[in-house]
Protein backbone atom coordinates (compact mmCIF):
# COMPACT_ATOMS: atom_id res chain seq x y z
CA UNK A 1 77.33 102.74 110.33
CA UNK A 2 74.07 103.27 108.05
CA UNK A 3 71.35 101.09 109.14
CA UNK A 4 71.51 98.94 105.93
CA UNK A 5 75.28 97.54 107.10
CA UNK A 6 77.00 100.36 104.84
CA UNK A 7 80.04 101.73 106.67
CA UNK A 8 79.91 106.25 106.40
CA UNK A 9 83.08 107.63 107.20
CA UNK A 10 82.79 110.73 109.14
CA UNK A 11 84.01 113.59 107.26
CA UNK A 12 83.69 116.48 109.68
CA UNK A 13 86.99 117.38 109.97
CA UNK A 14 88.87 120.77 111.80
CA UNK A 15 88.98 122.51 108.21
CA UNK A 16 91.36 125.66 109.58
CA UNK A 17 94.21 126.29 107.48
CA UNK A 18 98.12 127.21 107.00
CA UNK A 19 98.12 129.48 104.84
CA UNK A 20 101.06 131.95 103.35
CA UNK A 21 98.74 135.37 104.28
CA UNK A 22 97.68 133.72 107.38
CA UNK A 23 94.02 134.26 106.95
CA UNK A 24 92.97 131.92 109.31
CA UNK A 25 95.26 132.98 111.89
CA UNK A 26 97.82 130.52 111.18
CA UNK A 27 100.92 132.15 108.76
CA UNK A 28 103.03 129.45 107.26
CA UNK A 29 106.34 129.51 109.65
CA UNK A 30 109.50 127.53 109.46
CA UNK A 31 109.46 125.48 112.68
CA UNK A 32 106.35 126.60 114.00
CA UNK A 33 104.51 123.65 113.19
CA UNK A 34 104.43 119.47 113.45
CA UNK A 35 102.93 117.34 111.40
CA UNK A 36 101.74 114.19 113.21
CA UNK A 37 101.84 110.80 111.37
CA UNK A 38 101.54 107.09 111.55
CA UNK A 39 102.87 105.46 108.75
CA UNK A 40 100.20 102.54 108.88
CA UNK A 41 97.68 105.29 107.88
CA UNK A 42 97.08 106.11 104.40
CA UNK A 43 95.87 109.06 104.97
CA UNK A 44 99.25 110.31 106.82
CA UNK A 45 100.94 108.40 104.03
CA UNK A 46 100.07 110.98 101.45
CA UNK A 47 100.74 113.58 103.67
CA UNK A 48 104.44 111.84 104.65
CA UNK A 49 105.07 111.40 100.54
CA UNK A 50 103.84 115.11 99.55
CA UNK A 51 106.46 116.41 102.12
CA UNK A 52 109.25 114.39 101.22
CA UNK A 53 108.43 115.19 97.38
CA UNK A 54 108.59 118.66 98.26
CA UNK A 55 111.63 118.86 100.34
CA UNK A 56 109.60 120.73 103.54
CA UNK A 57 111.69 118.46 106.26
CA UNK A 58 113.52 121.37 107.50
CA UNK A 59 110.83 123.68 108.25
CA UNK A 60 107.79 121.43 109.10
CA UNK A 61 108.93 118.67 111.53
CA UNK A 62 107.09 115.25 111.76
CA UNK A 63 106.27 113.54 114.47
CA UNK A 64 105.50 109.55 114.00
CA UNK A 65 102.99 107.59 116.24
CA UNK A 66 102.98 103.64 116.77
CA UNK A 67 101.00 101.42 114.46
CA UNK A 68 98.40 100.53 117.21
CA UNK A 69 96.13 102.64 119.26
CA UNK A 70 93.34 101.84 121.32
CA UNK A 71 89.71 103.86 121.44
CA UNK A 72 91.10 106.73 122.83
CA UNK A 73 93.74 107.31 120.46
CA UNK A 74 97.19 107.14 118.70
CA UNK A 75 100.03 107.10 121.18
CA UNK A 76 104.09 107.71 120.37
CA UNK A 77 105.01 104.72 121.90
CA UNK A 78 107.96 104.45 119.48
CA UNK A 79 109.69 107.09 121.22
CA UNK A 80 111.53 107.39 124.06
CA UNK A 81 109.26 107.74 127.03
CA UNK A 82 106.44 106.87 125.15
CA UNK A 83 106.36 110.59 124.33
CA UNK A 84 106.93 113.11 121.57
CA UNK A 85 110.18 114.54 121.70
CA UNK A 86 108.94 118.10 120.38
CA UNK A 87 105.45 118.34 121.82
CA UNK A 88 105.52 116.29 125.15
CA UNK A 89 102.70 114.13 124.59
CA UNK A 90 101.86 110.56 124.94
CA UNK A 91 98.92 110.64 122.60
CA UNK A 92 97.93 113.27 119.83
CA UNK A 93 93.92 113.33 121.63
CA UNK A 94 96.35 115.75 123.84
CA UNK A 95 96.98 118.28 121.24
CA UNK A 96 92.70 118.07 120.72
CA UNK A 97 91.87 118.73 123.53
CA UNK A 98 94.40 121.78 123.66
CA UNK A 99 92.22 123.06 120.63
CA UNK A 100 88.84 121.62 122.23
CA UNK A 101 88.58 120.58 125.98
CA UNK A 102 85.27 118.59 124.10
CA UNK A 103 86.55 117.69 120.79
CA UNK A 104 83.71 114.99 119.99
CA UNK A 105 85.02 113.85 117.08
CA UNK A 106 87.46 110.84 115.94
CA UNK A 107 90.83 111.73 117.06
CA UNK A 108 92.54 111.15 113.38
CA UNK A 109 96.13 111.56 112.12
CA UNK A 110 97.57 113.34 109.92
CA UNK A 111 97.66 116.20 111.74
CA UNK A 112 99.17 119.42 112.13
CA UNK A 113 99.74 120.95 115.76
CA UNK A 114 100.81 124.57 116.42
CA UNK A 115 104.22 123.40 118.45
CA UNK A 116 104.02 126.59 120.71
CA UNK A 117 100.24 126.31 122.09
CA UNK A 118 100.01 122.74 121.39
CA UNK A 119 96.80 123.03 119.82
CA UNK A 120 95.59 121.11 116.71
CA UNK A 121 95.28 123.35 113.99
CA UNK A 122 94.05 120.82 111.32
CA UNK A 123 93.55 117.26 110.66
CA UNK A 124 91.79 117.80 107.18
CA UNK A 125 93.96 115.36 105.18
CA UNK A 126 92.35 116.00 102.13
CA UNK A 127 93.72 119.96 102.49
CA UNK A 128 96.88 119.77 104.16
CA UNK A 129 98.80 118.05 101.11
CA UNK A 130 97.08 120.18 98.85
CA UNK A 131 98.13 123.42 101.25
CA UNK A 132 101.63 122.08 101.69
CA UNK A 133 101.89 122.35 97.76
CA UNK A 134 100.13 125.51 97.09
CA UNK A 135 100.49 127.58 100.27
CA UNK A 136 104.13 126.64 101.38
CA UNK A 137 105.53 127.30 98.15
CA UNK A 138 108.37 129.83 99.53
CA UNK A 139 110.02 127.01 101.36
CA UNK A 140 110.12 123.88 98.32
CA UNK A 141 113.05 122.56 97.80
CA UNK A 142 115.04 123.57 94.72
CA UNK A 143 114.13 121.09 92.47
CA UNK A 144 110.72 120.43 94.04
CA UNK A 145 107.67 118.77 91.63
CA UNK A 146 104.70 120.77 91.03
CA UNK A 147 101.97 117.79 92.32
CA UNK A 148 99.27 120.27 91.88
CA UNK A 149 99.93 122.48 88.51
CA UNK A 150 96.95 124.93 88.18
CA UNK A 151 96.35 123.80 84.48
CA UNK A 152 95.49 120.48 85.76
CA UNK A 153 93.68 121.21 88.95
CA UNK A 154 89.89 121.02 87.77
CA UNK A 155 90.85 116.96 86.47
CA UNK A 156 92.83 116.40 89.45
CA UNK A 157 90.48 117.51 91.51
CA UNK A 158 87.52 114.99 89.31
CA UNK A 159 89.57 112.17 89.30
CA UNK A 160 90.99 112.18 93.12
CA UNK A 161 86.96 112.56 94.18
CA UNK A 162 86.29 109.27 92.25
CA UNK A 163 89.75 107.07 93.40
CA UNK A 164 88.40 109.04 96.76
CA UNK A 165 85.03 107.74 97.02
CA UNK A 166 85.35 104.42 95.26
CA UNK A 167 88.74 102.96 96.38
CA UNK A 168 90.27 104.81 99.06
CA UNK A 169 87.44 104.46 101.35
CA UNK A 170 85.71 102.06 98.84
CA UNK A 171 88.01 99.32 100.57
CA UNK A 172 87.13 100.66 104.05
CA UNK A 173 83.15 100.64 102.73
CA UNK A 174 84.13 96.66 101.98
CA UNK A 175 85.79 95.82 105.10
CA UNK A 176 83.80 97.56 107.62
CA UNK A 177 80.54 96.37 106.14
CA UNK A 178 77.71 95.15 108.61
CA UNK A 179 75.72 93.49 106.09
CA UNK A 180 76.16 91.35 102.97
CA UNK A 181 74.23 93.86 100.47
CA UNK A 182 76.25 96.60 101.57
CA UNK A 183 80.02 94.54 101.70
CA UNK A 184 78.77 93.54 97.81
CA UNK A 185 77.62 96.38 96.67
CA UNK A 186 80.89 98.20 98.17
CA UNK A 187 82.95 95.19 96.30
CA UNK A 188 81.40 95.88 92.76
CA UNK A 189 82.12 99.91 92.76
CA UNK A 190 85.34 99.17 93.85
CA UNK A 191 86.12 96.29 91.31
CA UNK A 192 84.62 98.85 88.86
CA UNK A 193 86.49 101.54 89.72
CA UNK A 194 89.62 99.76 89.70
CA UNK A 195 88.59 99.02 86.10
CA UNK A 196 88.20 102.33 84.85
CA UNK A 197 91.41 103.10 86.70
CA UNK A 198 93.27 100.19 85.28
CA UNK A 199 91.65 101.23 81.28
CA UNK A 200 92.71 105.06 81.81
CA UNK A 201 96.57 104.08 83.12
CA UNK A 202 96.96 101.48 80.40
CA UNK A 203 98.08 104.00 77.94
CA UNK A 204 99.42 106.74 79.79
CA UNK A 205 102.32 106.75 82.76
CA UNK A 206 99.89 108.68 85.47
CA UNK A 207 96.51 109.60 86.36
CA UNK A 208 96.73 113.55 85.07
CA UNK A 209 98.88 115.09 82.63
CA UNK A 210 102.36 113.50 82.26
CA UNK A 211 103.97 113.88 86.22
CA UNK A 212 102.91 113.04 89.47
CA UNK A 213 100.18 114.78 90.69
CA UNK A 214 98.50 114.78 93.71
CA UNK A 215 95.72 112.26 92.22
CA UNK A 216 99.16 109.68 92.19
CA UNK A 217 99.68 109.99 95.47
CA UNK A 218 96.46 109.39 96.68
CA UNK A 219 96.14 106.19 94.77
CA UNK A 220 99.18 105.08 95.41
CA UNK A 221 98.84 104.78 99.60
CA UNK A 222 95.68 102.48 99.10
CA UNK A 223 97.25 100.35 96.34
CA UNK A 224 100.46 100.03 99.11
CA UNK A 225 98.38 98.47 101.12
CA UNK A 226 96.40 96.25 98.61
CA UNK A 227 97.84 93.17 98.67
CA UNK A 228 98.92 93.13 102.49
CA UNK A 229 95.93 94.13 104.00
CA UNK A 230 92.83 95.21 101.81
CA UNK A 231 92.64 91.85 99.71
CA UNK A 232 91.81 89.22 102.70
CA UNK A 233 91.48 91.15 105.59
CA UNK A 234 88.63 93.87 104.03
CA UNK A 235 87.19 91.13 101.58
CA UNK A 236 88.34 92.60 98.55
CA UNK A 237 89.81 89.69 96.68
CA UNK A 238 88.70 89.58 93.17
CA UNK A 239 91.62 90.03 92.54
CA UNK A 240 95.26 90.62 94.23
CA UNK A 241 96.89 94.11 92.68
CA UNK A 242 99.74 91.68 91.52
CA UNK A 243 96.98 90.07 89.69
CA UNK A 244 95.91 93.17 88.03
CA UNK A 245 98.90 93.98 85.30
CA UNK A 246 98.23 97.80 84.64
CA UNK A 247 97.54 98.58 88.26
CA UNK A 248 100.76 96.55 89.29
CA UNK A 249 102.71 97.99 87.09
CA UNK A 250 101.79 101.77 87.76
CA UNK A 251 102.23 100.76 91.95
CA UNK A 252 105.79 99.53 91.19
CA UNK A 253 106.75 102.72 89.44
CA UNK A 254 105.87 104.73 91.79
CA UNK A 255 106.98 102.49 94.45
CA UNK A 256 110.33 102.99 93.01
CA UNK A 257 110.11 106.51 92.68
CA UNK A 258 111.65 108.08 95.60
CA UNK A 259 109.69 109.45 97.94
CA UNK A 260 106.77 106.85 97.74
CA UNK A 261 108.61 103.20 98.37
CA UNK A 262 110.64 104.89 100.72
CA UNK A 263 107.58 106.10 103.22
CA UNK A 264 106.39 102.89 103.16
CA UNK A 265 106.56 100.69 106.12
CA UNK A 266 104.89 97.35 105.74
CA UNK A 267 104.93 95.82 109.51
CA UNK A 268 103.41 98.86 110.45
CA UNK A 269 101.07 98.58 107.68
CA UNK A 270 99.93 95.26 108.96
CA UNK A 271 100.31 95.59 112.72
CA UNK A 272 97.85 98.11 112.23
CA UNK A 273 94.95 96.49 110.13
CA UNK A 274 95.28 92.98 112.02
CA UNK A 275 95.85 94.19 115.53
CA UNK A 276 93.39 96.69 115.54
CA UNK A 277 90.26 95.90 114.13
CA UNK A 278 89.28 93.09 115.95
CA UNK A 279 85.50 93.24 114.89
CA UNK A 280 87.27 91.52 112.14
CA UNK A 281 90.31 89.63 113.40
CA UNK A 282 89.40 88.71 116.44
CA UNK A 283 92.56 86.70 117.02
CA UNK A 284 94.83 90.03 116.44
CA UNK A 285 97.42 87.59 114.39
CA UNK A 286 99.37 89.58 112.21
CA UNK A 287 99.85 87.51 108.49
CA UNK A 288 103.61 86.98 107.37
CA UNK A 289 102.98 87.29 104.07
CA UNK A 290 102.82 88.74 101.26
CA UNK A 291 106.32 88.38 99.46
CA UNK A 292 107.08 92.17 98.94
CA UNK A 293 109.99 91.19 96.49
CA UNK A 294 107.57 91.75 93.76
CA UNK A 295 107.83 95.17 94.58
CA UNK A 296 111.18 95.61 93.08
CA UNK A 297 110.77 93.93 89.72
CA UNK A 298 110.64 96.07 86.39
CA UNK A 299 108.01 97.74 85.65
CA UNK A 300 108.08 98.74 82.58
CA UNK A 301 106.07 101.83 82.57
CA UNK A 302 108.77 104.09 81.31
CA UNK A 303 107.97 103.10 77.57
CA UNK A 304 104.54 105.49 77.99
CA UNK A 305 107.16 108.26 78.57
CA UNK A 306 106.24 111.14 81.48
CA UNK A 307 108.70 112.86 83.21
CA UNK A 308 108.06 111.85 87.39
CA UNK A 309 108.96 115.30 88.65
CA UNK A 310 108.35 117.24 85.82
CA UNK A 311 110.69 120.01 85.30
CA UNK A 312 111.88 119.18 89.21
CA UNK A 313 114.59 116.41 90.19
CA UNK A 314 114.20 113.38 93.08
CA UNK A 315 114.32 113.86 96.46
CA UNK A 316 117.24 113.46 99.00
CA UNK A 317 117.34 110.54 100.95
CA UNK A 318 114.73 110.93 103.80
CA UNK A 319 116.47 112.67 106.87
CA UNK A 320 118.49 111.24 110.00
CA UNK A 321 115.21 109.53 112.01
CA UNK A 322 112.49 109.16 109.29
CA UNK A 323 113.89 106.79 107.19
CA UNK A 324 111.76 103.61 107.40
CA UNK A 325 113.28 100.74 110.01
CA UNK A 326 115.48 98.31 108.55
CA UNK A 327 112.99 95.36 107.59
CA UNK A 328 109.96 97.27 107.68
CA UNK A 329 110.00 97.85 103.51
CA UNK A 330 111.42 95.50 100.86
């Protein structure tokens, strides 16, 4: 926290890579790795969507913690035991301190842990979708969607650093503000952002070129949680998204794409947020609402034409064990 009340992420992440030559010492392997989750996150919701879109199930296994953690970190207290089935652990600070006895950093998901040292190989979220496009290529699923097409990489790149800086931790930068200045200065480069955003998707289907792209995705996991979370509990309530008729729309097209309504789990979404941050709910009461039905209503967004997986075709359902719980969606 910047001593004017402005919230700074820490962005120091463990920036070592899976790559296809291996030139970081980690090869791309079928089975060799897990990538750790919570689907409350954002963060490890792009990460759940991009390998789901992609069809990696089979050769990158996921491992899903709870919705709450305390300081220490998140725990897999939704399995049985209270520990991960593939790497033995009750909490993923294990599998840092496998790769640093004094990791000082935040112990973050999504990451990826090398399954036979148990070692954290990465928890740069920001890489590891873009990797599992680009570097895991031999093991897509027929059919799979190019999210980042090389053509398109230098505007994806632009516009994911802006829906980056001014809305997907531009809500955080509200929410976790220490001071009114900073909380309304955050609020007015969101609220501007979300402008620009809305005026751009008006007349075409998605952010970049005609397809999803990984710009989509990373929209789309703050704009889940909009509405549920962001708009009263982070302050951000000039609006609700369903308020907001381009934005809406362009969330409930992807919503009911699959691959992006399906990863998303709502009471873990909220348990999360409300149970967790008590500096701002001190209570820990967990909202019933919103009514997600909205979520399933035309959209209307075909009529700008695009083609959601480009040359590619929709995902399976999600496998036996990752599908979200009964209840938890819409």
């Amino acid at each position: 926290m910047a001593a004017t009340g402005e919230f700074k992420r820490d962005v120091n992440y463990i920036d070592t890579r899976i790559t296809a030559d291996g030139s970081d010492g980690y090869p791309v392997e079928p089975g060799r790795y897990r990538l750790v989750v919570a689907r409350a996150c954002p963060w490890a919701n792009r990460a759940i969507i991009v390998r789901r879109l992609l069809g990696l199930e089979s050769v990158l296994s996921m491992g899903i913690c709870g919705p709450t953690h305390d300081e220490r970190s998140w725990t897999f207290d939704l399995d049985p035991g209270g520990r991960d089935p593939v790497l033995g652990i009750e909490r993923i600070q294990e599998a840092y301190f496998k790769r640093d006895p004094h990791y000082p950093r935040g112990i973050t998901v999504p990451a990826i842990v090398d399954i036979p040292t148990g070692a954290v190989v990465t928890n740069d979220y920001k890489q590891i979708t873009l990797d599992l496009s680009t570097e895991w290529t031999a093991y897509h699923r027929d059919g799979a969607p190019d999210l980042y097409p090389e053509k398109l990489r230098g505007e994806i790149d632009e516009v994911a650093e802006l829906v980056y800086r001014d809305v997907n931790n531009g809500v955080y930068r509200c929410g976790f503000a220490s001071s009114q200045r900073a909380y309304e200065d955050a609020y007015a480069t969101l609220f501007a952002r979300l402008d620009w955003l809305s005026e751009r998707l008006s007349g075409q289907r998605y952010l970049v070129g005609d397809t999803i792209t990984e710009a989509d995705v990373r929209l789309f996991t703050t704009l889940a949680r909009f509405d549920a979370v962001y708009h009263g509990h982070f302050k951000c309530n000039r609006q609700k998204l369903a308020e907001q008729p381009v934005l809406w729309a362009y969330a409930r097209d992807l919503f009911q794409t699959p691959g992006f309504g399906d990863t998303t789990d709502f009471v873990h979404i909220k348990s999360h947020y409300y149970e967790v941050h008590r500096t701002i709910n001190p209570t820990g009461i967990v909202p019933v609402g919103p009514d997600l039905s909205g979520w399933l209503t035309p959209h209307g967004r075909e009529d700008l034409g695009g083609r959601p997986y480009g040359d590619g075709t929709p995902p399976g359902p999600p496998p036996q064990g990752e599908a979200v719980p009964d209840g938890h969606g819409v």
